[in-house]
PDB file of N, CA and C in Angstrom:
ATOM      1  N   UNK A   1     113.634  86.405 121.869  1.00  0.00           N
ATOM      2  CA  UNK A   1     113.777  85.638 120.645  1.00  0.00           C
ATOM      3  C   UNK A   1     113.351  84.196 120.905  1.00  0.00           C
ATOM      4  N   UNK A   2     113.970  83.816 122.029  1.00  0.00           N
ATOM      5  CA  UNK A   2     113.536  81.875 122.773  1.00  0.00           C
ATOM      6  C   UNK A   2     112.088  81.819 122.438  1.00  0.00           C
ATOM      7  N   UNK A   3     110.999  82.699 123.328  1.00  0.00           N
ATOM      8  CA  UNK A   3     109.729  82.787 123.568  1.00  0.00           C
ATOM      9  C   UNK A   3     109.092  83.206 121.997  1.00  0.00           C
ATOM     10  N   UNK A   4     109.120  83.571 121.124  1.00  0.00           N
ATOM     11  CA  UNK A   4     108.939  84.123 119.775  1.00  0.00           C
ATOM     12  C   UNK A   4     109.118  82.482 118.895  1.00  0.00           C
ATOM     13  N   UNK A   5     110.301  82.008 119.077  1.00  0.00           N
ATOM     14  CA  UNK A   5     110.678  80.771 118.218  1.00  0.00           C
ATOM     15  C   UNK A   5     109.750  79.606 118.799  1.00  0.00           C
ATOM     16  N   UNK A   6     109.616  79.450 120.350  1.00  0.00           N
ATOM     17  CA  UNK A   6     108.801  78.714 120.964  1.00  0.00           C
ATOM     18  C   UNK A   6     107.385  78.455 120.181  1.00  0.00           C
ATOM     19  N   UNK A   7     106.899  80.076 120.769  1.00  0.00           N
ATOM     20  CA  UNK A   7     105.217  79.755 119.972  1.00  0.00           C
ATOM     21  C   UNK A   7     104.668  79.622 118.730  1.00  0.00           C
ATOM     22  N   UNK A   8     106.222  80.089 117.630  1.00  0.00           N
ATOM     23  CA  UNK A   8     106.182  80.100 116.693  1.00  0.00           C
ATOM     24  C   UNK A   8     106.221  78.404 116.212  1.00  0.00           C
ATOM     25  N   UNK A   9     106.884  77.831 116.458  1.00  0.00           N
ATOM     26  CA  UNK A   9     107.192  76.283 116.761  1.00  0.00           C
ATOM     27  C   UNK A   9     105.532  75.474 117.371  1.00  0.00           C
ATOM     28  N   UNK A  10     105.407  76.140 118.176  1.00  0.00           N
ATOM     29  CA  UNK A  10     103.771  75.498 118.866  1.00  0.00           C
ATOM     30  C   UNK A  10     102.972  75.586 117.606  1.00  0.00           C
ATOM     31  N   UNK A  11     102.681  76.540 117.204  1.00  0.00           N
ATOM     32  CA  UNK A  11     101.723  77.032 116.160  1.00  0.00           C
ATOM     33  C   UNK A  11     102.148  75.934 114.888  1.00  0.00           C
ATOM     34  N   UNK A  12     103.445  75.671 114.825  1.00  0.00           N
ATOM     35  CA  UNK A  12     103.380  74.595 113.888  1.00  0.00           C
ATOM     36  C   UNK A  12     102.563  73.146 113.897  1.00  0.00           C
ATOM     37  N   UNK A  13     103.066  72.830 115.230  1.00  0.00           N
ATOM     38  CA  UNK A  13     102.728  71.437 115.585  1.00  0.00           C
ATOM     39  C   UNK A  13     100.814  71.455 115.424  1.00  0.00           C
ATOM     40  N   UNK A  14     100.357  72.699 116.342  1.00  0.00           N
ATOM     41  CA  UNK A  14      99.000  72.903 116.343  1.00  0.00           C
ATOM     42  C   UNK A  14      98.510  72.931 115.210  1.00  0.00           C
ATOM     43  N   UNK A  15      98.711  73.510 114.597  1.00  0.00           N
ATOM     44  CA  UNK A  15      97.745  74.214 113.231  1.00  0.00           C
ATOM     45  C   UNK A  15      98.667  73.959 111.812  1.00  0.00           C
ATOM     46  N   UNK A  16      99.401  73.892 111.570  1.00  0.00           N
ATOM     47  CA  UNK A  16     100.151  73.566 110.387  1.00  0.00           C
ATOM     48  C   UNK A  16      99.918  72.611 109.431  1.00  0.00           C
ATOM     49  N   UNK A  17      99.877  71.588 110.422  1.00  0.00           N
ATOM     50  CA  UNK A  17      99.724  70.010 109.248  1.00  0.00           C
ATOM     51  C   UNK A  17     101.037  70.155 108.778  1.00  0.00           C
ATOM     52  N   UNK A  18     102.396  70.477 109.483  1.00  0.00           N
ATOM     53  CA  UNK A  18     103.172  70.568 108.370  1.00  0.00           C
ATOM     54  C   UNK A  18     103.812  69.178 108.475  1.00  0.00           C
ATOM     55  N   UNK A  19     105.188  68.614 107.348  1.00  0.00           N
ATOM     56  CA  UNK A  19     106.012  67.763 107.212  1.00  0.00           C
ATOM     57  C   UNK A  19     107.714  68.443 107.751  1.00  0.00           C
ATOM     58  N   UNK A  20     107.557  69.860 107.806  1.00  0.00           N
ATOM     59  CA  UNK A  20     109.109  70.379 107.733  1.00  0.00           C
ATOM     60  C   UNK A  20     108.780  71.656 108.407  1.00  0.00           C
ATOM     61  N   UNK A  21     109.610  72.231 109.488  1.00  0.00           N
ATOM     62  CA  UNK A  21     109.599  73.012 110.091  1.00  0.00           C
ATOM     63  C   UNK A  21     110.648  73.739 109.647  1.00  0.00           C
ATOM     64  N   UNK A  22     112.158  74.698 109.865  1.00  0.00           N
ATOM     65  CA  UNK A  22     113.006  75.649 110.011  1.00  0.00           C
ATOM     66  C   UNK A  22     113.375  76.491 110.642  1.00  0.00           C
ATOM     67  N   UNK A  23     114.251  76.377 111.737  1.00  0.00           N
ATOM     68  CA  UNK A  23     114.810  77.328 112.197  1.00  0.00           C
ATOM     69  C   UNK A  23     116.027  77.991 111.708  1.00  0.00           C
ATOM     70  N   UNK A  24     115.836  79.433 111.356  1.00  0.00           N
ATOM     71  CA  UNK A  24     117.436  79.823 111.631  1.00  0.00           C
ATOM     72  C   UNK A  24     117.768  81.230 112.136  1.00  0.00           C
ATOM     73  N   UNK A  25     118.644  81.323 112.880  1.00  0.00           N
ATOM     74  CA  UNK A  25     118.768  82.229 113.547  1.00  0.00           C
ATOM     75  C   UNK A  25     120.602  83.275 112.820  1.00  0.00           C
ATOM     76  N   UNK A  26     120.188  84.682 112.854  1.00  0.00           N
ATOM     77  CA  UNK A  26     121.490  85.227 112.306  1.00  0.00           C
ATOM     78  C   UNK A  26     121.481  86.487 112.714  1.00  0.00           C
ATOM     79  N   UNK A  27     122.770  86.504 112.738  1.00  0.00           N
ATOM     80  CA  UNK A  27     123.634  87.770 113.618  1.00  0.00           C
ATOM     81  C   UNK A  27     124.218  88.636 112.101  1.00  0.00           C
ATOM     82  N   UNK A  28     123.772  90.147 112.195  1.00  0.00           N
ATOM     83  CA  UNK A  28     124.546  90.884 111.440  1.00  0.00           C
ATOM     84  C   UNK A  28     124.460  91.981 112.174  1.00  0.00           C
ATOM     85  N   UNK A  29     125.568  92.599 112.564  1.00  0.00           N
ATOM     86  CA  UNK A  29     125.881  94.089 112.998  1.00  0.00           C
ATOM     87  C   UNK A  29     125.367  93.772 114.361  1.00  0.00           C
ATOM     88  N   UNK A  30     124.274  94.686 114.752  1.00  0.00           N
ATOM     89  CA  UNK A  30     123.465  94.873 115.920  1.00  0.00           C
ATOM     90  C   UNK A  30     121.956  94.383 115.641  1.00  0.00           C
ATOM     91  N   UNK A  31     122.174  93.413 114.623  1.00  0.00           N
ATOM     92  CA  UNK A  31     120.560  92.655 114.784  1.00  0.00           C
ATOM     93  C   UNK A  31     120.877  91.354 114.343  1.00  0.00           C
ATOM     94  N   UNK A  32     119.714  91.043 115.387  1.00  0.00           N
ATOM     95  CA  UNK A  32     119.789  89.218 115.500  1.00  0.00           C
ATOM     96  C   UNK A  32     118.393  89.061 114.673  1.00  0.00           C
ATOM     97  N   UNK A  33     117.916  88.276 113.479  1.00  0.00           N
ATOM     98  CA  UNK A  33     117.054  88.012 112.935  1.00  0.00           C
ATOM     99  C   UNK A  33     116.746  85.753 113.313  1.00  0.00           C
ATOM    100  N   UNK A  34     115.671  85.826 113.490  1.00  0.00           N
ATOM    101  CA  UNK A  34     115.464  84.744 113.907  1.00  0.00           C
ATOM    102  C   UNK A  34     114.257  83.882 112.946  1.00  0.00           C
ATOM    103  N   UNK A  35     114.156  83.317 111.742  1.00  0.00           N
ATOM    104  CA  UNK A  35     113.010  82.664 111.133  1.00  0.00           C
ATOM    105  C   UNK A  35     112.468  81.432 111.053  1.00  0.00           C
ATOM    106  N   UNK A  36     111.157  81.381 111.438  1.00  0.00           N
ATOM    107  CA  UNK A  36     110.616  79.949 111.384  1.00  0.00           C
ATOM    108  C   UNK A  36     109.906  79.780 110.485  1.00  0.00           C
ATOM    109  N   UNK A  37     109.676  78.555 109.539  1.00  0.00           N
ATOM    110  CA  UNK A  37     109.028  78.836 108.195  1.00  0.00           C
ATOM    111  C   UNK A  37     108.660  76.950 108.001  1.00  0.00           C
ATOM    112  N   UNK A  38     107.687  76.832 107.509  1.00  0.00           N
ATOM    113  CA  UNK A  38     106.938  75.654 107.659  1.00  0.00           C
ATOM    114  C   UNK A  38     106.331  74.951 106.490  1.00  0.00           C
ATOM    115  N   UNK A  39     106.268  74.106 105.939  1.00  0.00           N
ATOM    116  CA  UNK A  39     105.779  73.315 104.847  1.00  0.00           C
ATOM    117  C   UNK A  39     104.038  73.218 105.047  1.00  0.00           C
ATOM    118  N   UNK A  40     103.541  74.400 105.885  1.00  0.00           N
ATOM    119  CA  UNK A  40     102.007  73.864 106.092  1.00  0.00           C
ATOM    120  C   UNK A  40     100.989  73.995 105.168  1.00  0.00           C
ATOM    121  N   UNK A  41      99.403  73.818 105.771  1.00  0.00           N
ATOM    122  CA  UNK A  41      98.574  74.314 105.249  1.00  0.00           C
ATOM    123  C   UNK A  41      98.461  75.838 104.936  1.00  0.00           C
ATOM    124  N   UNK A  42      99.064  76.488 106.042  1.00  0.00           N
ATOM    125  CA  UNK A  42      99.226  78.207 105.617  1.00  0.00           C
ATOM    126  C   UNK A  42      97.748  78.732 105.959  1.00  0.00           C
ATOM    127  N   UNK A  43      97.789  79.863 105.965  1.00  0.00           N
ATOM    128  CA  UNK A  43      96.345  80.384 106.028  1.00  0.00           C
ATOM    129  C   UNK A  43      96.185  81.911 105.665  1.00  0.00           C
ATOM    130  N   UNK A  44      95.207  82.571 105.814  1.00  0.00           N
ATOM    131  CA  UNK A  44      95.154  83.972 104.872  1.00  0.00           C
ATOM    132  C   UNK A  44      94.922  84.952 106.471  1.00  0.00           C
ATOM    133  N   UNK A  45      95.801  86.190 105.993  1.00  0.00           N
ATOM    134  CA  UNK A  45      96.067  86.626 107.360  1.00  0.00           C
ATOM    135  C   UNK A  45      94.925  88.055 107.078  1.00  0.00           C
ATOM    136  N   UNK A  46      94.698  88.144 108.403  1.00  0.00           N
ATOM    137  CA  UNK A  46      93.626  89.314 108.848  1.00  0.00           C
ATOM    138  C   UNK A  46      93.766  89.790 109.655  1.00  0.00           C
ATOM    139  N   UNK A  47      93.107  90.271 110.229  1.00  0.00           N
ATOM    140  CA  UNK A  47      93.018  91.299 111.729  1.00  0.00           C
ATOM    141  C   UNK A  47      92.606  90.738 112.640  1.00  0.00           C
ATOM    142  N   UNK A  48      91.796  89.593 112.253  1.00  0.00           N
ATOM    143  CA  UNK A  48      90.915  88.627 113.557  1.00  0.00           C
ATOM    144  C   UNK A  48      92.319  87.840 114.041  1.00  0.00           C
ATOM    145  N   UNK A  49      92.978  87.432 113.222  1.00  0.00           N
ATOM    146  CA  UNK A  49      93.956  86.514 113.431  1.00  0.00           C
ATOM    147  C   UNK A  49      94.987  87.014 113.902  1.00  0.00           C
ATOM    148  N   UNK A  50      95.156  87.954 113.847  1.00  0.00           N
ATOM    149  CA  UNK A  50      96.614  88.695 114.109  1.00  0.00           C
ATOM    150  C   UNK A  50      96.271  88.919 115.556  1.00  0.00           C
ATOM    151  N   UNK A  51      95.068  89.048 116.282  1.00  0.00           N
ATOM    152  CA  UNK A  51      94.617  89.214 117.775  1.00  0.00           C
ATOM    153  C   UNK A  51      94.629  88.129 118.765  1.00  0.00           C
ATOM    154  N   UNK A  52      94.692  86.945 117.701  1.00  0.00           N
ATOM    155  CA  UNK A  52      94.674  85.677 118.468  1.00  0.00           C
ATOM    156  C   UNK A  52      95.885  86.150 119.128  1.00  0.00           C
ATOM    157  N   UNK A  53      95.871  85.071 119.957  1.00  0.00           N
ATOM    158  CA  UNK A  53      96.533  84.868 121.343  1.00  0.00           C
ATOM    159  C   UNK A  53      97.929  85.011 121.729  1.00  0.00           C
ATOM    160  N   UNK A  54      97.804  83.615 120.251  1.00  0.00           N
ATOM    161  CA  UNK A  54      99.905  83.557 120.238  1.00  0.00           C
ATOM    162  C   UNK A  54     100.611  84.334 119.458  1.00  0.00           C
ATOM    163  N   UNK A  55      99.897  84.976 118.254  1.00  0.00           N
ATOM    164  CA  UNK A  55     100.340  85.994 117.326  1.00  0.00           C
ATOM    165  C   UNK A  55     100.199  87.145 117.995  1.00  0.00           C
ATOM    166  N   UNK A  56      99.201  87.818 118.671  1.00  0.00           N
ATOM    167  CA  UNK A  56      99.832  88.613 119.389  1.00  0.00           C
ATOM    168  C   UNK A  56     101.059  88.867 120.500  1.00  0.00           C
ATOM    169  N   UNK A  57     100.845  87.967 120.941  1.00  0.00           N
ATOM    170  CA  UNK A  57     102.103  87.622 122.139  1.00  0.00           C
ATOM    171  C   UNK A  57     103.175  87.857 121.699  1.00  0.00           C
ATOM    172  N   UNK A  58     103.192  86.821 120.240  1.00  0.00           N
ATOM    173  CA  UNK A  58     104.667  87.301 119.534  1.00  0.00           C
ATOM    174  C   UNK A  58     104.760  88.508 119.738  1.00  0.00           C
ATOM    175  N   UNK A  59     103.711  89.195 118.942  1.00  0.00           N
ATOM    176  CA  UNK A  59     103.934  90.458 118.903  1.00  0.00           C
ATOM    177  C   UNK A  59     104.336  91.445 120.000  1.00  0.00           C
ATOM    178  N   UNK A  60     103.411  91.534 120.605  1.00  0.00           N
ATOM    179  CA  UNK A  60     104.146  92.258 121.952  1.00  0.00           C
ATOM    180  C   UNK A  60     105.571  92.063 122.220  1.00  0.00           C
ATOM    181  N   UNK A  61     105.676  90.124 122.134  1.00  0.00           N
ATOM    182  CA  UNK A  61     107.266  90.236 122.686  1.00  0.00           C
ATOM    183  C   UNK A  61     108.322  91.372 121.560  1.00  0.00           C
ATOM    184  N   UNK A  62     107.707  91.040 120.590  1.00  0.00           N
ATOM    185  CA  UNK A  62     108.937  91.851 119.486  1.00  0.00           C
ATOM    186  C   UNK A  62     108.839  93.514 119.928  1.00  0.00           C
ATOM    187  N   UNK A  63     107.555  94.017 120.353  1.00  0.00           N
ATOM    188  CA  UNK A  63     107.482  95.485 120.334  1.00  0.00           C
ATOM    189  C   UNK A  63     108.835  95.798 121.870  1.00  0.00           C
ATOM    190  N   UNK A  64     108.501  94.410 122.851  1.00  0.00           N
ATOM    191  CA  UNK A  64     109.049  95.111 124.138  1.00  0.00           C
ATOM    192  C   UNK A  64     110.495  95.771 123.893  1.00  0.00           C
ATOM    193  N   UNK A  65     111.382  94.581 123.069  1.00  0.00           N
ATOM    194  CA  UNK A  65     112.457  94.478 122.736  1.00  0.00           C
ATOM    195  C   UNK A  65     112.487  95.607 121.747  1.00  0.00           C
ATOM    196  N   UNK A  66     112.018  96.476 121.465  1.00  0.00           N
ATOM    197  CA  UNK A  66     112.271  97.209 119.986  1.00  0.00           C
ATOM    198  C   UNK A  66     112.381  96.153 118.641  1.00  0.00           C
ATOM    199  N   UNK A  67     111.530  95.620 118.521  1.00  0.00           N
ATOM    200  CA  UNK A  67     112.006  94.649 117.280  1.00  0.00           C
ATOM    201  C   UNK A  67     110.781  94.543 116.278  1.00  0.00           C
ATOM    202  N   UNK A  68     110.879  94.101 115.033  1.00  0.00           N
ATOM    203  CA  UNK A  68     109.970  93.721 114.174  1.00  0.00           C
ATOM    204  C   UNK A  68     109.638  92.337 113.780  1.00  0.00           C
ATOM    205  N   UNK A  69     108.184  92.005 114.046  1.00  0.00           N
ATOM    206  CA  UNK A  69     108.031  90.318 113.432  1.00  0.00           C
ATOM    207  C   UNK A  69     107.247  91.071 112.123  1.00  0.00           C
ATOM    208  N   UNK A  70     106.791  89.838 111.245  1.00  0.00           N
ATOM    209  CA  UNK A  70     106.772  89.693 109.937  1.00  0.00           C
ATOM    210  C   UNK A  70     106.057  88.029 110.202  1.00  0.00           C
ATOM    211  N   UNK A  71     104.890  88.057 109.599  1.00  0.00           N
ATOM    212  CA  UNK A  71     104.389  86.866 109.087  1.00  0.00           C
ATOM    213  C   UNK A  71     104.239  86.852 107.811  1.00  0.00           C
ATOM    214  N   UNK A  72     104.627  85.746 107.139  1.00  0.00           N
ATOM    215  CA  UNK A  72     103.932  85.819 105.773  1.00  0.00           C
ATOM    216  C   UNK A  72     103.513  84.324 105.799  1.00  0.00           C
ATOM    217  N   UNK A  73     101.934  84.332 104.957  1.00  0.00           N
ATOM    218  CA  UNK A  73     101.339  83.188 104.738  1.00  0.00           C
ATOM    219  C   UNK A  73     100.108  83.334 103.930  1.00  0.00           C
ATOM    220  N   UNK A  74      99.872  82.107 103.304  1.00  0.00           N
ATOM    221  CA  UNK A  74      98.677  81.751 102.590  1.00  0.00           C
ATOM    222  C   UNK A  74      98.192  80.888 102.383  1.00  0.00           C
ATOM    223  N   UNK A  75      97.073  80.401 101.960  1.00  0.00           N
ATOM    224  CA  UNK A  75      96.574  79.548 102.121  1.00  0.00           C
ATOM    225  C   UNK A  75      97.357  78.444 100.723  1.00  0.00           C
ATOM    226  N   UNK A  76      97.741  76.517 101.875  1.00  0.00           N
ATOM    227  CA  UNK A  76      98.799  76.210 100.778  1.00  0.00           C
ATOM    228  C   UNK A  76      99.864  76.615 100.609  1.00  0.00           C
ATOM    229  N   UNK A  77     100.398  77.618 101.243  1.00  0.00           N
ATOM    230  CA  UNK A  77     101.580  77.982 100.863  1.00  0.00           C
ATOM    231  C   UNK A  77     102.720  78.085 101.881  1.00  0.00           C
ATOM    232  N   UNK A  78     101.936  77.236 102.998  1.00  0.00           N
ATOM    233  CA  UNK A  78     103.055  76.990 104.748  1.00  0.00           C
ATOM    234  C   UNK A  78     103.116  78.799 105.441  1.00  0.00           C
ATOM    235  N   UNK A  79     103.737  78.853 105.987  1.00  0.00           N
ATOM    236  CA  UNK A  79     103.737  80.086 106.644  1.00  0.00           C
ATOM    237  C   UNK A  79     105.541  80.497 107.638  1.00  0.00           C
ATOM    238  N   UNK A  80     106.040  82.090 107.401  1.00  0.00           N
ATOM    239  CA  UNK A  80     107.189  82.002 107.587  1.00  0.00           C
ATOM    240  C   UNK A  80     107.165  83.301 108.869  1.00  0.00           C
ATOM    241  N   UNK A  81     107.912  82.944 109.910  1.00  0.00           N
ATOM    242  CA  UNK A  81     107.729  84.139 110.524  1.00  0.00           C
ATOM    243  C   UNK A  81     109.472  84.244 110.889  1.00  0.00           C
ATOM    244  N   UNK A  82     109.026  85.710 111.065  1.00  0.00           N
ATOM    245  CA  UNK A  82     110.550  86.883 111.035  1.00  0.00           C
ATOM    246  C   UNK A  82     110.347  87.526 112.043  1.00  0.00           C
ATOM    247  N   UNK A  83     111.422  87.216 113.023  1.00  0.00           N
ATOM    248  CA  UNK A  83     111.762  88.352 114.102  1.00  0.00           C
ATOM    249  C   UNK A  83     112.939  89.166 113.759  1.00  0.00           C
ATOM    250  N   UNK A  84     113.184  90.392 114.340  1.00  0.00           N
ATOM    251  CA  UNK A  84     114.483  90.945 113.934  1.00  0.00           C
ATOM    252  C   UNK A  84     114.260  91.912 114.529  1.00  0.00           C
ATOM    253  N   UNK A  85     115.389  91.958 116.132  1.00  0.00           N
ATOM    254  CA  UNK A  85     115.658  92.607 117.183  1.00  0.00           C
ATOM    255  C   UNK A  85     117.124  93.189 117.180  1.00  0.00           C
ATOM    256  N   UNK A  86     117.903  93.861 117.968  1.00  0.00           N
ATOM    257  CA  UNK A  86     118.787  94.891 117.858  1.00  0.00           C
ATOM    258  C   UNK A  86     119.662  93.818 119.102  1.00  0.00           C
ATOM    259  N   UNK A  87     120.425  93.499 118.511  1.00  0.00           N
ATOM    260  CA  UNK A  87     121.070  92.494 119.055  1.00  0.00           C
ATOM    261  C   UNK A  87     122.202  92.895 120.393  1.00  0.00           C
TER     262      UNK A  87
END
């Protein structure tokens, strides 16, 4: 979840342009959900992008753990990412 919020956090500073970042992290039952969500430029998601480097990484990290990420974004519209692992 640390390493997920990390690059998720990098990716802000890098590429965002944002003014406002968000973390929050929550416990229900046996899953810990963790979201970072950003006031940015946003961007339109694809397949090229989803291979980059740090979005995959996320990814992997979420598969090792049994878990699901979730990006959502668009262009203008900042960008929010969702982890949610089995706590």
């Amino acid at each position: 979840v640390y390493r997920v919020v990390q690059e998720a956090l990098t990716n802000v500073a890098r590429h965002a342009a944002a003014s406002r970042a968000d973390v929050e992290l929550t416990v229900s039952g046996h899953r810990v959900r963790a979201t970072v969500a950003d006031d940015g430029v946003g961007f339109t998601i694809d397949d090229d992008l989803l291979a980059s480097l740090g979005l995959a990484g996320m990814r992997e990290r979420a598969s090792l753990v049994d878990g699901r990420l979730e990006i959502i974004s668009g262009p203008g519209e900042g960008t929010t990412v969702v982890l949610e692992v089995p706590g």
